[in-house]
PDB file of N, CA and C in Angstrom:
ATOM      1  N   UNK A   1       0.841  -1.169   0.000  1.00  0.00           N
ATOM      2  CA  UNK A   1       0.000   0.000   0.000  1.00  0.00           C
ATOM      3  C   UNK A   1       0.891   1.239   0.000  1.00  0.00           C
ATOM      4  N   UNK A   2       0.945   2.359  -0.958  1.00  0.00           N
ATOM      5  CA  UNK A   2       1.437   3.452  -0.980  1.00  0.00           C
ATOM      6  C   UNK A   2       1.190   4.153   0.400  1.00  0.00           C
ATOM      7  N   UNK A   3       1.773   5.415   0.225  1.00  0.00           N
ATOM      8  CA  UNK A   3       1.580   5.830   2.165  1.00  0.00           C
ATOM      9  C   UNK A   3       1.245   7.123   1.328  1.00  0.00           C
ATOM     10  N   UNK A   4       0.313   7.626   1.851  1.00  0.00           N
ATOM     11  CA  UNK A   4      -0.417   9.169   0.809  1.00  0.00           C
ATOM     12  C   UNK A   4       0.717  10.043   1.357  1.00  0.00           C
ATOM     13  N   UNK A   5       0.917  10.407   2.915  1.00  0.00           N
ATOM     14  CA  UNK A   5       1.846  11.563   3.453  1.00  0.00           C
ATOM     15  C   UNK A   5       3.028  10.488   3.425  1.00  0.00           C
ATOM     16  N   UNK A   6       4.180  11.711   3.270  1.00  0.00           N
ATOM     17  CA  UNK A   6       5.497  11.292   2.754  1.00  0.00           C
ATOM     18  C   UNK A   6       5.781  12.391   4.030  1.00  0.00           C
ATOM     19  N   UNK A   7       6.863  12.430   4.626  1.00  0.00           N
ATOM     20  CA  UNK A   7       7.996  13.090   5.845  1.00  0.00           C
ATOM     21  C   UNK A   7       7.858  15.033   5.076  1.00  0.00           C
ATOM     22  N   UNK A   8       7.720  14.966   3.196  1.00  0.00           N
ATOM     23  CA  UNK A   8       7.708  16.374   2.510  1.00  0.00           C
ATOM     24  C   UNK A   8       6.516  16.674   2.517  1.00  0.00           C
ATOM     25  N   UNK A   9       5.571  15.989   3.108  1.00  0.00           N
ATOM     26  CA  UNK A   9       4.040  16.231   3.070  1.00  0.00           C
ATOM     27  C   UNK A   9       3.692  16.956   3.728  1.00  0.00           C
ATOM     28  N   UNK A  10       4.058  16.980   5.032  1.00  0.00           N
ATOM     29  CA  UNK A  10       3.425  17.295   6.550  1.00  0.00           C
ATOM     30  C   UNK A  10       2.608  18.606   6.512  1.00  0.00           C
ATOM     31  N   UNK A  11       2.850  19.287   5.746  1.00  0.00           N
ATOM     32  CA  UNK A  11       1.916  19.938   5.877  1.00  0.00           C
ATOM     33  C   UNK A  11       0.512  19.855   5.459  1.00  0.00           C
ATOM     34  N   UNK A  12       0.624  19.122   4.001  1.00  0.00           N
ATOM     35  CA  UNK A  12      -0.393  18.785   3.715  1.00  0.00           C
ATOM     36  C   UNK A  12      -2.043  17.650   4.268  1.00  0.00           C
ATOM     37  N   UNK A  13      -0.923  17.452   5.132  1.00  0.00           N
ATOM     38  CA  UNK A  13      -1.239  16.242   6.408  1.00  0.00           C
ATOM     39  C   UNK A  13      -1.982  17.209   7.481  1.00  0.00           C
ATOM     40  N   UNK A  14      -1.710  17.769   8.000  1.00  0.00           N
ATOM     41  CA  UNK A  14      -2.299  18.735   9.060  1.00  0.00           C
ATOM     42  C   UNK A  14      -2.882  19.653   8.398  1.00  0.00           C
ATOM     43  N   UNK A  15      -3.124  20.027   7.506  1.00  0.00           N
ATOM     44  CA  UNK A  15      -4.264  21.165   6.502  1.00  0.00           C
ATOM     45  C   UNK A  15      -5.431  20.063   6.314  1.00  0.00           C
ATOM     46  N   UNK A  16      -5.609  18.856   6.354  1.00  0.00           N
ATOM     47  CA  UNK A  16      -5.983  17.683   5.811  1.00  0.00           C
ATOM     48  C   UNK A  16      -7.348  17.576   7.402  1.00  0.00           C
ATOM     49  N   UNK A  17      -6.025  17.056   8.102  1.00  0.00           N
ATOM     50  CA  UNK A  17      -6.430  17.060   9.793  1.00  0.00           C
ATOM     51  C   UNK A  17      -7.766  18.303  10.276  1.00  0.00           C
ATOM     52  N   UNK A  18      -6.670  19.102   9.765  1.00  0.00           N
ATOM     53  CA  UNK A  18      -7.970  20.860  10.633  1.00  0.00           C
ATOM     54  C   UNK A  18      -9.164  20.757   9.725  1.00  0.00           C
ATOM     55  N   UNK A  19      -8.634  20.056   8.584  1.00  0.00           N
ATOM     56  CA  UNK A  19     -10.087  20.661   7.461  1.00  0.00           C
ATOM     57  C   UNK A  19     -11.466  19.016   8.508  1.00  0.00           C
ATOM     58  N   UNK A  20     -10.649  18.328   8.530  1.00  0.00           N
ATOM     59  CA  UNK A  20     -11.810  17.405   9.312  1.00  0.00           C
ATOM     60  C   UNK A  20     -12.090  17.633  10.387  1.00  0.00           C
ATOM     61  N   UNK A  21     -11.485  17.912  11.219  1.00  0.00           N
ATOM     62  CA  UNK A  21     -11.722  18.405  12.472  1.00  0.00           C
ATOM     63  C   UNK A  21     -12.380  19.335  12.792  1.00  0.00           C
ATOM     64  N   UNK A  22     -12.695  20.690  11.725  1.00  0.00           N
ATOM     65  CA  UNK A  22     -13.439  21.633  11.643  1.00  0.00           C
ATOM     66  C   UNK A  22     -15.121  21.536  11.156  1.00  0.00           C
ATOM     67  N   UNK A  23     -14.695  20.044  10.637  1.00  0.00           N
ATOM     68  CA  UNK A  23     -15.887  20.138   9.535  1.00  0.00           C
ATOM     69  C   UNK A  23     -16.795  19.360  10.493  1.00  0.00           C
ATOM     70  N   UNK A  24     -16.323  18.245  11.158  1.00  0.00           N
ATOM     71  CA  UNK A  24     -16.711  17.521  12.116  1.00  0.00           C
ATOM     72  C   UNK A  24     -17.446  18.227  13.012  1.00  0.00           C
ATOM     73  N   UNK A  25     -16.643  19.000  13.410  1.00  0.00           N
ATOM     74  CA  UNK A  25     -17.019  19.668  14.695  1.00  0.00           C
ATOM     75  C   UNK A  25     -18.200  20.672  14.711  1.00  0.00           C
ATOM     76  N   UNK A  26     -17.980  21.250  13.629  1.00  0.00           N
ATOM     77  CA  UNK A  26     -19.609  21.816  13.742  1.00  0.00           C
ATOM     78  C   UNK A  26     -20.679  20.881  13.302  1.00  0.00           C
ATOM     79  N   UNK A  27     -20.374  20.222  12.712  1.00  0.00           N
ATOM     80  CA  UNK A  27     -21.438  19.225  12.611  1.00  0.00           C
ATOM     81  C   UNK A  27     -21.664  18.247  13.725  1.00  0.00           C
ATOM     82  N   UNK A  28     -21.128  18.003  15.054  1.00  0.00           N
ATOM     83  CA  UNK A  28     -21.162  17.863  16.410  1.00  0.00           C
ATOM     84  C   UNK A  28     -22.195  18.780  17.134  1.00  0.00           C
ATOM     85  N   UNK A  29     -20.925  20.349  17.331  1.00  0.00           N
ATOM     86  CA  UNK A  29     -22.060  21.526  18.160  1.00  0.00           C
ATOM     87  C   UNK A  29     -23.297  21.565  17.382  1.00  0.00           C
ATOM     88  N   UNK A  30     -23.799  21.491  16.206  1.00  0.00           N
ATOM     89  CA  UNK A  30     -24.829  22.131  15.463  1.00  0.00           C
ATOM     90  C   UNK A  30     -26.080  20.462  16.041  1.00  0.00           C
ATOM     91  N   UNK A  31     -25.441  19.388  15.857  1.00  0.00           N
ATOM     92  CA  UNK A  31     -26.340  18.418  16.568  1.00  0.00           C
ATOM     93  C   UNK A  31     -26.561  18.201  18.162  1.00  0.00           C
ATOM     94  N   UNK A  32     -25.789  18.723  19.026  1.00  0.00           N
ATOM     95  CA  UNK A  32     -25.725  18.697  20.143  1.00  0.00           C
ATOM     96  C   UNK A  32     -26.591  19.678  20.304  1.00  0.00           C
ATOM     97  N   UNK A  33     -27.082  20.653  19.802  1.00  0.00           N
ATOM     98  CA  UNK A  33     -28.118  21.813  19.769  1.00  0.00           C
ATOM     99  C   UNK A  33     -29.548  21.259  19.562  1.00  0.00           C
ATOM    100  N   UNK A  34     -29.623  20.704  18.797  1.00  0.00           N
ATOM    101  CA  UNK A  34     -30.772  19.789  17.699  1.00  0.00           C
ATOM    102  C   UNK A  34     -31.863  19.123  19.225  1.00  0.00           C
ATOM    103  N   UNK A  35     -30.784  18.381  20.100  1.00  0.00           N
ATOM    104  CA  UNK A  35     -31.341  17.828  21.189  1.00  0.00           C
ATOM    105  C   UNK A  35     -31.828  18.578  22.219  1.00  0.00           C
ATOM    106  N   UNK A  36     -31.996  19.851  21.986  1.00  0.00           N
ATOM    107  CA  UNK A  36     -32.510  20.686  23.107  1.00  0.00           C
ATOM    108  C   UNK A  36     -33.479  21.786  22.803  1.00  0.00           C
ATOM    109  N   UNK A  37     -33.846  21.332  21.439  1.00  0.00           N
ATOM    110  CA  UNK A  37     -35.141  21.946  20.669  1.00  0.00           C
ATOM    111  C   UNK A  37     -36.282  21.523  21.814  1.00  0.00           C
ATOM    112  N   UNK A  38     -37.264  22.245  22.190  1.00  0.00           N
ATOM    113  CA  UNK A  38     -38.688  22.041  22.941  1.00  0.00           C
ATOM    114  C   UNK A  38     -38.428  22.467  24.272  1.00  0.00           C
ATOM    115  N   UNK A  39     -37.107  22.516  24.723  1.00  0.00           N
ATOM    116  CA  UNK A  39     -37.089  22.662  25.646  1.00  0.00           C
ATOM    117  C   UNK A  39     -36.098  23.834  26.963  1.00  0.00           C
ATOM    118  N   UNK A  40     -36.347  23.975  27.842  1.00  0.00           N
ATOM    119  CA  UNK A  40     -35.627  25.342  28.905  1.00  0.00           C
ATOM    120  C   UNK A  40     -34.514  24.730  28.868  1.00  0.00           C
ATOM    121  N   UNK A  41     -33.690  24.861  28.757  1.00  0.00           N
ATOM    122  CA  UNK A  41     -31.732  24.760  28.744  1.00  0.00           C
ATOM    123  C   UNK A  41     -30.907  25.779  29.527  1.00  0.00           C
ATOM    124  N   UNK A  42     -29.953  25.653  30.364  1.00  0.00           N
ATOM    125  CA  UNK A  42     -29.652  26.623  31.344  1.00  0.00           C
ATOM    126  C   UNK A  42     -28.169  26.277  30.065  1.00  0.00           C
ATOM    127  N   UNK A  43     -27.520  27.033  29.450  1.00  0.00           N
ATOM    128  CA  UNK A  43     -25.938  26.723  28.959  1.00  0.00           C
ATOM    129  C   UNK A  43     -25.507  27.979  29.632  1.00  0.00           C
ATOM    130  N   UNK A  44     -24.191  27.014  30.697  1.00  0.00           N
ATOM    131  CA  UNK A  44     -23.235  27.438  31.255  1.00  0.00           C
ATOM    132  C   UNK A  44     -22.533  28.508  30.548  1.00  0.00           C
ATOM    133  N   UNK A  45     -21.792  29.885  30.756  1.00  0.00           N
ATOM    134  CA  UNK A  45     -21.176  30.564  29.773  1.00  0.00           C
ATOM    135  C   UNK A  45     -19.783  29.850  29.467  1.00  0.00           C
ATOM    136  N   UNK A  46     -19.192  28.940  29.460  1.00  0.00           N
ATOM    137  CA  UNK A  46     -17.854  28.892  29.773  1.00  0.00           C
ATOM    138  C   UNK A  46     -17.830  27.621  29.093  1.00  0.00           C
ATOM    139  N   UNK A  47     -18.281  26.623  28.426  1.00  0.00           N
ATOM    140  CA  UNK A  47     -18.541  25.684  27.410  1.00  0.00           C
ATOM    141  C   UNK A  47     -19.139  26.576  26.300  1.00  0.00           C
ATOM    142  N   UNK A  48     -20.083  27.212  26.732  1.00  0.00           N
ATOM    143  CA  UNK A  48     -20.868  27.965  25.647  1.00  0.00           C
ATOM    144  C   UNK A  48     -19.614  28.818  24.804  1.00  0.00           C
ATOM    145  N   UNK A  49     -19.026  29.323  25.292  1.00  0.00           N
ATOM    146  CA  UNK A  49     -17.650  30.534  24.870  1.00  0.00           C
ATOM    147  C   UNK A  49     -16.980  29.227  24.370  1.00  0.00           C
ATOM    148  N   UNK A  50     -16.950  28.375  24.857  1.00  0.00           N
ATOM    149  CA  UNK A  50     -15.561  27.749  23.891  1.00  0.00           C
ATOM    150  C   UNK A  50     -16.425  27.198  22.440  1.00  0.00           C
ATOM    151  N   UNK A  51     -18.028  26.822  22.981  1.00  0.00           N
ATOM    152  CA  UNK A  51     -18.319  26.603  21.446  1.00  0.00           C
ATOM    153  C   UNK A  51     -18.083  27.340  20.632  1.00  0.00           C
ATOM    154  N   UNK A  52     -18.874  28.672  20.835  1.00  0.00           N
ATOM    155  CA  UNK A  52     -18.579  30.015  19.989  1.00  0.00           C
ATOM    156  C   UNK A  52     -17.470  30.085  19.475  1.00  0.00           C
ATOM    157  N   UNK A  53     -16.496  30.187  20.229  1.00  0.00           N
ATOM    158  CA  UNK A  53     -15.059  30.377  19.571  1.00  0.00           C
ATOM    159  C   UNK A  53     -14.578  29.215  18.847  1.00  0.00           C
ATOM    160  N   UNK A  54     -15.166  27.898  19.067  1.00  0.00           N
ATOM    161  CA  UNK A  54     -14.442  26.723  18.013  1.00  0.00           C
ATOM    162  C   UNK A  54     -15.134  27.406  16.595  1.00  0.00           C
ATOM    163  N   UNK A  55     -16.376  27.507  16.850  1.00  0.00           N
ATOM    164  CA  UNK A  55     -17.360  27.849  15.602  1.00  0.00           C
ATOM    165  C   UNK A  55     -17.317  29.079  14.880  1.00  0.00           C
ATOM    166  N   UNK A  56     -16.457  29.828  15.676  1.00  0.00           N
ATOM    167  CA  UNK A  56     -16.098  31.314  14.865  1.00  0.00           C
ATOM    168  C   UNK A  56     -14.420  30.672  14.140  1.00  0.00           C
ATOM    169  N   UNK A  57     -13.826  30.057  15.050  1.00  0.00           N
ATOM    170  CA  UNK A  57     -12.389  29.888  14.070  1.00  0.00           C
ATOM    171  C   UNK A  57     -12.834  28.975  12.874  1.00  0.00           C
ATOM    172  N   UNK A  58     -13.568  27.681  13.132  1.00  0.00           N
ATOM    173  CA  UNK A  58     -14.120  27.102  11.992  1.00  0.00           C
ATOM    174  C   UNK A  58     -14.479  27.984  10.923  1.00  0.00           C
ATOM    175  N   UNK A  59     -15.487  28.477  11.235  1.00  0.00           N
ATOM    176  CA  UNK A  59     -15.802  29.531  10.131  1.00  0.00           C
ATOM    177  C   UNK A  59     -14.957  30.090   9.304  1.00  0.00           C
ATOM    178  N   UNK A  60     -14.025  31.248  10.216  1.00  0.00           N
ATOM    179  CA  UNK A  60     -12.686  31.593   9.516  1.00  0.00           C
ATOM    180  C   UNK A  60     -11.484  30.631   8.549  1.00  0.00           C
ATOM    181  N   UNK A  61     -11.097  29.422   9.173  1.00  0.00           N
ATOM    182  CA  UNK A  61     -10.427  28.813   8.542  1.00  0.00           C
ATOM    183  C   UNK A  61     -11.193  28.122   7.071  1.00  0.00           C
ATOM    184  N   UNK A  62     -12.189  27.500   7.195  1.00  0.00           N
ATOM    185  CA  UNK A  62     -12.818  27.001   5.963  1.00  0.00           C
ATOM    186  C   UNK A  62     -13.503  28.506   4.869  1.00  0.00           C
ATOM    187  N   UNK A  63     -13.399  29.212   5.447  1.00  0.00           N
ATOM    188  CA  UNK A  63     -13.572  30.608   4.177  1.00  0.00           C
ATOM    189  C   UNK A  63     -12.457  30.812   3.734  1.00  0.00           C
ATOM    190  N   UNK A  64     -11.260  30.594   4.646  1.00  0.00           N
ATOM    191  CA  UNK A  64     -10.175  31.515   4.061  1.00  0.00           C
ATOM    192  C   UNK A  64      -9.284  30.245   3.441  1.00  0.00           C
ATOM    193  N   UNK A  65      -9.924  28.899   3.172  1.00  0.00           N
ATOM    194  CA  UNK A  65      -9.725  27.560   2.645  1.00  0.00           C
ATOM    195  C   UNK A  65     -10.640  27.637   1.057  1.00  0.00           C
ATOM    196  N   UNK A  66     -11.070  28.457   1.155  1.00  0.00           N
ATOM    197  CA  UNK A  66     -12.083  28.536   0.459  1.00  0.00           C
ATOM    198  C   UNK A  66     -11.432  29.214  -0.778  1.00  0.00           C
ATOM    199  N   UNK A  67     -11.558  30.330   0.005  1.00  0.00           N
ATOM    200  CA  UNK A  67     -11.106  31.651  -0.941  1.00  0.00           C
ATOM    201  C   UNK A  67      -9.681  31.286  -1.412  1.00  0.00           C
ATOM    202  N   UNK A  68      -8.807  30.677  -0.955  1.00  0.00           N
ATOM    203  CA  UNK A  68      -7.090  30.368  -1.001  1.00  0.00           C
ATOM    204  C   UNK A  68      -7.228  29.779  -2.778  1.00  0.00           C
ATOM    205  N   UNK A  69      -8.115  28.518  -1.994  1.00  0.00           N
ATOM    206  CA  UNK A  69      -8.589  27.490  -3.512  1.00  0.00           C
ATOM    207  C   UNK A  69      -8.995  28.123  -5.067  1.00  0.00           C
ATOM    208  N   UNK A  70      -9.394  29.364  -4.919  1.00  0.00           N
ATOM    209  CA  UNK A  70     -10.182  29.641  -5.869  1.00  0.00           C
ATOM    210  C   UNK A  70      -8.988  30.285  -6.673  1.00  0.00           C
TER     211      UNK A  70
END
């Protein structure tokens, strides 16, 4: 079996990584939300802030993944 990343890759390897990890992940917070439709929810500020901020850098990185590509 060929090995896709080569030792000259690495970067392409971790651009690879964030792009799943980003993509994942809001598609995580955005379902973890889904389950609390109907109902009173107390969210803590301090999970809540780190969602926000995963979901604002997501944002940023896959636009500016975006725009790079074009």
């Amino acid at each position: 079996m060929k090995a896709m990343y080569n030792n000259t890759n690495r970067t392409q390897l971790i651009k690879d990584c964030m792009l799943v990890v980003f993509v994942f992940g809001t598609i995580g917070i955005s379902l973890k939300f889904v389950t609390f439709f109907g109902q009173w929810v107390y969210f803590p500020p301090f999970p809540n802030a780190l969602d926000s901020t995963f979901l604002v850098s997501a944002v940023v990185y896959l636009a500016w993944r975006t725009r790079r590509n074009r």
